[in-house]
PDB file of N, CA and C in Angstrom:
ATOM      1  N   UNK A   1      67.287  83.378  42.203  1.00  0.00           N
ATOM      2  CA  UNK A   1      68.416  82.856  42.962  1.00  0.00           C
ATOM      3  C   UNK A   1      69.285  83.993  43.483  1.00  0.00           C
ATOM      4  N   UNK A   2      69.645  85.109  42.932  1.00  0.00           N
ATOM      5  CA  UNK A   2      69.688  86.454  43.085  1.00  0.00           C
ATOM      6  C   UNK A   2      69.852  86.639  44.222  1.00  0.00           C
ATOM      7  N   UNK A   3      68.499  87.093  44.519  1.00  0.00           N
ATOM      8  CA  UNK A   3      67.481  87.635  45.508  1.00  0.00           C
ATOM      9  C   UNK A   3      67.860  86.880  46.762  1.00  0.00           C
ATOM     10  N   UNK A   4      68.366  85.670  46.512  1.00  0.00           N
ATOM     11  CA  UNK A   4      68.121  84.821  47.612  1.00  0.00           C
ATOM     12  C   UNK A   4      69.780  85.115  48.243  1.00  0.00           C
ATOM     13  N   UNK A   5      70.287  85.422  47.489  1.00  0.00           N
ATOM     14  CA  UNK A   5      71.405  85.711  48.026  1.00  0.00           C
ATOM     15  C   UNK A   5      71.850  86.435  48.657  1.00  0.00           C
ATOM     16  N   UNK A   6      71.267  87.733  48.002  1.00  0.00           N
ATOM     17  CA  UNK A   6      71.900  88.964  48.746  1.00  0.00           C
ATOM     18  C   UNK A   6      70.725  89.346  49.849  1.00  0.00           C
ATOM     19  N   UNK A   7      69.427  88.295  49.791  1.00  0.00           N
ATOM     20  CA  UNK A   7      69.023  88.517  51.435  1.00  0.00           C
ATOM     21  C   UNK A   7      69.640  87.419  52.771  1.00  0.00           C
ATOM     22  N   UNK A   8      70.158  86.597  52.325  1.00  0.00           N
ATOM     23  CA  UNK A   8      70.657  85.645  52.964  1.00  0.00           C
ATOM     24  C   UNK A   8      72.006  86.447  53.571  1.00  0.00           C
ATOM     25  N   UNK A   9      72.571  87.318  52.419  1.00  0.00           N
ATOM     26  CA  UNK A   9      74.190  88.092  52.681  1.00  0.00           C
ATOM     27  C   UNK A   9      73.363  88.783  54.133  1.00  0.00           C
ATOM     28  N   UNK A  10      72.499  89.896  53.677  1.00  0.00           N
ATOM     29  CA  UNK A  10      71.665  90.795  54.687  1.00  0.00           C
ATOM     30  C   UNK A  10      71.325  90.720  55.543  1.00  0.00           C
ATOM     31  N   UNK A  11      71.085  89.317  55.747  1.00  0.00           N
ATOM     32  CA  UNK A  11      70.450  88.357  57.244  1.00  0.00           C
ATOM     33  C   UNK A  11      72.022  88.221  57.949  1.00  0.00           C
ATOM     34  N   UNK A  12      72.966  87.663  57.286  1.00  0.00           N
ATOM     35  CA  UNK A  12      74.220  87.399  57.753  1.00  0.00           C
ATOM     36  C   UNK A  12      74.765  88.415  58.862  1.00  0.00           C
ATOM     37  N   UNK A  13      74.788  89.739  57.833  1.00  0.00           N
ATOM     38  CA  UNK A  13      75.558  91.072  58.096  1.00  0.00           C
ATOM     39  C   UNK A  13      74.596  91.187  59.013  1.00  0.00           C
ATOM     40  N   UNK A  14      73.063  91.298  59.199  1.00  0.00           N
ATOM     41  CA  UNK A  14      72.297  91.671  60.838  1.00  0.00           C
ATOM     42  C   UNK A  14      72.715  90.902  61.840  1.00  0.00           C
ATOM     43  N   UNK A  15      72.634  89.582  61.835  1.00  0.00           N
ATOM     44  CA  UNK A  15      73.054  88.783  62.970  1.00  0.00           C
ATOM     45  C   UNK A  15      74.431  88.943  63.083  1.00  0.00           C
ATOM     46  N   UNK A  16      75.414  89.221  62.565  1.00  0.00           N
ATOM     47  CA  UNK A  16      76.903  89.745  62.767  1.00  0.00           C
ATOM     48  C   UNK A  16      77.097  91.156  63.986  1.00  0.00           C
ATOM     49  N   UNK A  17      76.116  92.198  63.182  1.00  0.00           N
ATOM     50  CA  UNK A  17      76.297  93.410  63.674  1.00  0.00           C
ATOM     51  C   UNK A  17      75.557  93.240  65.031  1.00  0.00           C
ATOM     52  N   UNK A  18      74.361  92.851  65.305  1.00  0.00           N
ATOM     53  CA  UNK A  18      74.043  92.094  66.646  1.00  0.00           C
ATOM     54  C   UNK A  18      74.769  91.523  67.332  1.00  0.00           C
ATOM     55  N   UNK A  19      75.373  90.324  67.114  1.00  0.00           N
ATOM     56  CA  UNK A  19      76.016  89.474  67.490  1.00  0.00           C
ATOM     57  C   UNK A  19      77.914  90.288  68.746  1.00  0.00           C
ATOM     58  N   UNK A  20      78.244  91.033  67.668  1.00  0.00           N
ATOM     59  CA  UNK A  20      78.814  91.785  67.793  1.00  0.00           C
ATOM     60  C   UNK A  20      78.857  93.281  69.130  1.00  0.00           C
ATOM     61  N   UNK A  21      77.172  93.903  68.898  1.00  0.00           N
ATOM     62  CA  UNK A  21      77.088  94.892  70.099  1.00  0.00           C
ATOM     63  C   UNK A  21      76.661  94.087  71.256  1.00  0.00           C
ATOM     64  N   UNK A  22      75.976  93.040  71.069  1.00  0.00           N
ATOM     65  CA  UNK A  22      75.816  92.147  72.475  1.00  0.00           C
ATOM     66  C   UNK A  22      77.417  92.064  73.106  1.00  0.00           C
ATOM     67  N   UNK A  23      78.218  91.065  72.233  1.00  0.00           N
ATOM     68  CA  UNK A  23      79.443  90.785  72.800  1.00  0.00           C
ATOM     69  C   UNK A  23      80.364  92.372  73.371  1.00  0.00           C
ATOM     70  N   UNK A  24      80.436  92.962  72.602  1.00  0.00           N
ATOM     71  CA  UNK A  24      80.819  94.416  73.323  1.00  0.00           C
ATOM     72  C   UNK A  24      80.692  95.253  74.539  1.00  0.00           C
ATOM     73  N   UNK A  25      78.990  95.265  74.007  1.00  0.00           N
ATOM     74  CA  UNK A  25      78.222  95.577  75.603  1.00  0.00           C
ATOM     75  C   UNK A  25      78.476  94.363  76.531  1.00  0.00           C
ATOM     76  N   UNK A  26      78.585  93.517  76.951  1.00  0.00           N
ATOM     77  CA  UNK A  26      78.738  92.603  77.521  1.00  0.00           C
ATOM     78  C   UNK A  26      80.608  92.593  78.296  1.00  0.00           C
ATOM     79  N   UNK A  27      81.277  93.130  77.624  1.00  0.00           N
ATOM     80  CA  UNK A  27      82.717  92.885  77.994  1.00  0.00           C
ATOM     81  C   UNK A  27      82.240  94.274  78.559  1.00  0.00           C
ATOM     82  N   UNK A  28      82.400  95.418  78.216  1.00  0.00           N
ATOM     83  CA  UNK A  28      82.271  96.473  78.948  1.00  0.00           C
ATOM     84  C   UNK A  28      81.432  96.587  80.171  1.00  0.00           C
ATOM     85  N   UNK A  29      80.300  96.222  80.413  1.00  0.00           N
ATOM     86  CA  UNK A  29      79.288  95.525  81.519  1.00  0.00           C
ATOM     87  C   UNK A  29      80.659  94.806  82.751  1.00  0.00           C
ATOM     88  N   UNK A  30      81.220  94.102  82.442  1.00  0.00           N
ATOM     89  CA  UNK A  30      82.215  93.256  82.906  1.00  0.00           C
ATOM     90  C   UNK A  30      82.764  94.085  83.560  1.00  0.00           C
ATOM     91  N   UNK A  31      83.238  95.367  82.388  1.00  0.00           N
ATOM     92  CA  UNK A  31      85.023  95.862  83.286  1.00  0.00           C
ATOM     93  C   UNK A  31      84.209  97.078  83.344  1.00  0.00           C
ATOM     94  N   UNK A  32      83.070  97.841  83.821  1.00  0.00           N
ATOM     95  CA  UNK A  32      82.630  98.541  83.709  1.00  0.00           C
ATOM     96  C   UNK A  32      82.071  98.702  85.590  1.00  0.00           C
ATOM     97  N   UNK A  33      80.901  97.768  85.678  1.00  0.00           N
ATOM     98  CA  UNK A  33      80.069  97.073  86.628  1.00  0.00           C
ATOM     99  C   UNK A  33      79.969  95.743  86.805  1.00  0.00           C
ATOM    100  N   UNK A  34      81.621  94.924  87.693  1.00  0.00           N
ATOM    101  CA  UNK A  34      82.037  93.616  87.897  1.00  0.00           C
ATOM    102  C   UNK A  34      80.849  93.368  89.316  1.00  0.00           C
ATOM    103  N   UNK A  35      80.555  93.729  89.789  1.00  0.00           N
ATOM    104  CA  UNK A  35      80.050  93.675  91.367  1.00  0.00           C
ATOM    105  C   UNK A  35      78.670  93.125  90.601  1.00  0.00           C
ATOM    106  N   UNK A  36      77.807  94.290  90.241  1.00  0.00           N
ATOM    107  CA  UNK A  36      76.432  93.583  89.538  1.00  0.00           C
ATOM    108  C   UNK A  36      76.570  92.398  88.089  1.00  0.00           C
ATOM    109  N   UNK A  37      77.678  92.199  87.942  1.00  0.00           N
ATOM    110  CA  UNK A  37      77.690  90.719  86.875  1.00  0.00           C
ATOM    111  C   UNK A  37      77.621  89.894  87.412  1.00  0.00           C
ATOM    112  N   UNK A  38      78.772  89.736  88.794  1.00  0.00           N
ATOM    113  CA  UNK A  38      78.951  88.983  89.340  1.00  0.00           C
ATOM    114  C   UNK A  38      77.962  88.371  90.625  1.00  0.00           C
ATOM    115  N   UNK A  39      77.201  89.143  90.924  1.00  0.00           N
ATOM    116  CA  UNK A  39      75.712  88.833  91.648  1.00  0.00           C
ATOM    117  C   UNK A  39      74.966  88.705  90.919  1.00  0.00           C
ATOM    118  N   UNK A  40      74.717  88.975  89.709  1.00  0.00           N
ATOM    119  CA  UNK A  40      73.533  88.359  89.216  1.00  0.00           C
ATOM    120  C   UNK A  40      73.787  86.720  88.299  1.00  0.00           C
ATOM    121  N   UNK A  41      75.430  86.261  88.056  1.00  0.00           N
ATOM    122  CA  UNK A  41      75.497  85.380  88.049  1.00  0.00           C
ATOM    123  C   UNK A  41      75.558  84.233  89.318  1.00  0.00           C
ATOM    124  N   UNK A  42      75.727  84.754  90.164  1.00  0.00           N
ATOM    125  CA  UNK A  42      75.869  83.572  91.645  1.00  0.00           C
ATOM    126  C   UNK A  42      74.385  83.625  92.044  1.00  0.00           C
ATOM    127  N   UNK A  43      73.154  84.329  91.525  1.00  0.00           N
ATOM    128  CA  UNK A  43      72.106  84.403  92.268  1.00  0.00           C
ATOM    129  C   UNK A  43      71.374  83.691  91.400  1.00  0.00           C
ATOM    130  N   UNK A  44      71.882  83.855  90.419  1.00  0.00           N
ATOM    131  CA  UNK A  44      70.966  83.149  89.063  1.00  0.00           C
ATOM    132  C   UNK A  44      69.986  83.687  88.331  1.00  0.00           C
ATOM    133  N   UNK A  45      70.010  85.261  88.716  1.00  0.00           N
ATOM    134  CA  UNK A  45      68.827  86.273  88.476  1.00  0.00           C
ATOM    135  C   UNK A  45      69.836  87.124  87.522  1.00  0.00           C
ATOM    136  N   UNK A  46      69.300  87.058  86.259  1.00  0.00           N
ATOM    137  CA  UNK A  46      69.521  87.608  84.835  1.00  0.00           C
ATOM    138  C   UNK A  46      68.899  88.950  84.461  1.00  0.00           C
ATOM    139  N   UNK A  47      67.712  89.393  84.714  1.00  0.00           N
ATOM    140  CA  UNK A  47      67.229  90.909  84.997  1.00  0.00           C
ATOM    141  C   UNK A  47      68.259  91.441  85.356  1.00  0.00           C
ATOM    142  N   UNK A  48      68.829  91.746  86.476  1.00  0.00           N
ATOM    143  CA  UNK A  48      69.498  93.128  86.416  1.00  0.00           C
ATOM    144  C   UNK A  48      70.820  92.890  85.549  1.00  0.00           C
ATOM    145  N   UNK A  49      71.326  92.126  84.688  1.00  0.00           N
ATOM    146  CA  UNK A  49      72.605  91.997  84.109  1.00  0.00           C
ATOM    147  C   UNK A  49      71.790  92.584  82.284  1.00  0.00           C
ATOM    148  N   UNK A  50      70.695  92.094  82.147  1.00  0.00           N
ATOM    149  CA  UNK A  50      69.631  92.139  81.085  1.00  0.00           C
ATOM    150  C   UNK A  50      69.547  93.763  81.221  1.00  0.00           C
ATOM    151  N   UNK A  51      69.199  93.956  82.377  1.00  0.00           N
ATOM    152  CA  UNK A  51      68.567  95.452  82.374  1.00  0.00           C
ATOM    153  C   UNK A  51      70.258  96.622  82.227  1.00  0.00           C
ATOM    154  N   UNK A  52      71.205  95.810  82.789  1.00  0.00           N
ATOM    155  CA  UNK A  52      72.569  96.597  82.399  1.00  0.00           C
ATOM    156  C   UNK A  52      73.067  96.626  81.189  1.00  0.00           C
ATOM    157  N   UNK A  53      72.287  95.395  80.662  1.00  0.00           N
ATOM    158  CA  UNK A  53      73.088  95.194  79.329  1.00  0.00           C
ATOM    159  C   UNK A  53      72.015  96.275  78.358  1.00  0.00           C
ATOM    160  N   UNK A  54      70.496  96.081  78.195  1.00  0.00           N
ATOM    161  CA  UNK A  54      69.642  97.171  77.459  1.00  0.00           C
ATOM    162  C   UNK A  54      70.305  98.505  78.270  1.00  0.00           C
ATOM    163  N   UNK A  55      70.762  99.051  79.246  1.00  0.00           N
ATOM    164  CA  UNK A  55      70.643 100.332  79.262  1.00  0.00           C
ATOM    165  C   UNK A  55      72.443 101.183  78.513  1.00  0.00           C
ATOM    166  N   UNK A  56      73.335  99.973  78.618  1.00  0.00           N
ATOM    167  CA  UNK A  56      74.827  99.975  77.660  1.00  0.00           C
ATOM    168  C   UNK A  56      74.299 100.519  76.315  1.00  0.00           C
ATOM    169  N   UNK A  57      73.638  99.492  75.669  1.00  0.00           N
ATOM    170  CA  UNK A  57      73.148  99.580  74.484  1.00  0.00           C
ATOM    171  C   UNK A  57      72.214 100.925  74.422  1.00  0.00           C
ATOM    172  N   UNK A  58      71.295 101.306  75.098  1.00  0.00           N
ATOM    173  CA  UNK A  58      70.683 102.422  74.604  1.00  0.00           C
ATOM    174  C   UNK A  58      71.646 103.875  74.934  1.00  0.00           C
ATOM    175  N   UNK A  59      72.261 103.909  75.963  1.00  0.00           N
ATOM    176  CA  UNK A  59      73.571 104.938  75.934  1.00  0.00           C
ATOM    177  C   UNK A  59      73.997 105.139  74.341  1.00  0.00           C
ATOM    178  N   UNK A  60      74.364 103.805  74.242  1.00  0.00           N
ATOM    179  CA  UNK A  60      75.639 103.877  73.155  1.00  0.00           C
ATOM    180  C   UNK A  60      74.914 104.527  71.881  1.00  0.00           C
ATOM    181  N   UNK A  61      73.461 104.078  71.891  1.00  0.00           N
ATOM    182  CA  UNK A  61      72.647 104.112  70.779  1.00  0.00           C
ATOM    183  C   UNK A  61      72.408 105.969  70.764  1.00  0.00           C
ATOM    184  N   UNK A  62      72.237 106.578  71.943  1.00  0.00           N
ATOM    185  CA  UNK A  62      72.003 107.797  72.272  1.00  0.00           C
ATOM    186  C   UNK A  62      73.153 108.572  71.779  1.00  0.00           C
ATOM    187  N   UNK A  63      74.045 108.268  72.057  1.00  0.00           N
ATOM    188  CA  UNK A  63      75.611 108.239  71.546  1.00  0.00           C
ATOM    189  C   UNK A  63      76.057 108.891  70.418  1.00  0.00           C
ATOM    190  N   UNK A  64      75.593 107.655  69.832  1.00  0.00           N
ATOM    191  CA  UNK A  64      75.725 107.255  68.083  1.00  0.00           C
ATOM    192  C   UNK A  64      74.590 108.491  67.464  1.00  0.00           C
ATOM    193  N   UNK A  65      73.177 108.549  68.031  1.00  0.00           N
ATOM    194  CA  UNK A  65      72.575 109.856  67.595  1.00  0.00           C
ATOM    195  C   UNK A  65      72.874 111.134  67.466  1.00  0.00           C
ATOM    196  N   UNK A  66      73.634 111.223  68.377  1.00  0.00           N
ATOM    197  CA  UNK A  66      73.548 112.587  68.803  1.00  0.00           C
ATOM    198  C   UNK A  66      75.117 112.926  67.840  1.00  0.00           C
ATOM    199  N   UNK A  67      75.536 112.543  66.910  1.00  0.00           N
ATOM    200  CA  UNK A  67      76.322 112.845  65.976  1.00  0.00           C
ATOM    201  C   UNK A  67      75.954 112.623  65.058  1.00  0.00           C
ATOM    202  N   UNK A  68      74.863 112.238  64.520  1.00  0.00           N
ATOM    203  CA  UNK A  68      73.785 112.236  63.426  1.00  0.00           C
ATOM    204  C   UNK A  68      73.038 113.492  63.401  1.00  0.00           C
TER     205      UNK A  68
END
């Protein structure tokens, strides 16, 4: 019963910390590059907002390395 807990806690804390750099990257995307959010929501084409949002995230991730 343990076990079940503190992977259930573990699962929690991943989908949090996810949950979390999506919403981040996503506001910054916004006030960052409003022109391409805003065309790819009126067009209905999600790729290039997808492809802005993976390349936020791998910056940041590059980021975060390079002080490791």
């Amino acid at each position: 019963m343990r076990s079940l807990q503190r992977w259930s806690a573990s699962l929690f804390g991943a989908i949090a910390v996810v949950s979390v750099l999506l919403a981040a990257s996503t506001v910054w995307l916004f006030l960052t590059n409003p022109v391409n959010v805003v065309n790819a929501i009126n067009e209905g084409d999600v790729s290039p907002l997808v492809r802005d949002l993976a390349q936020v995230l791998v910056n940041a991730l590059r980021g975060l390395l390079r002080y490791l």
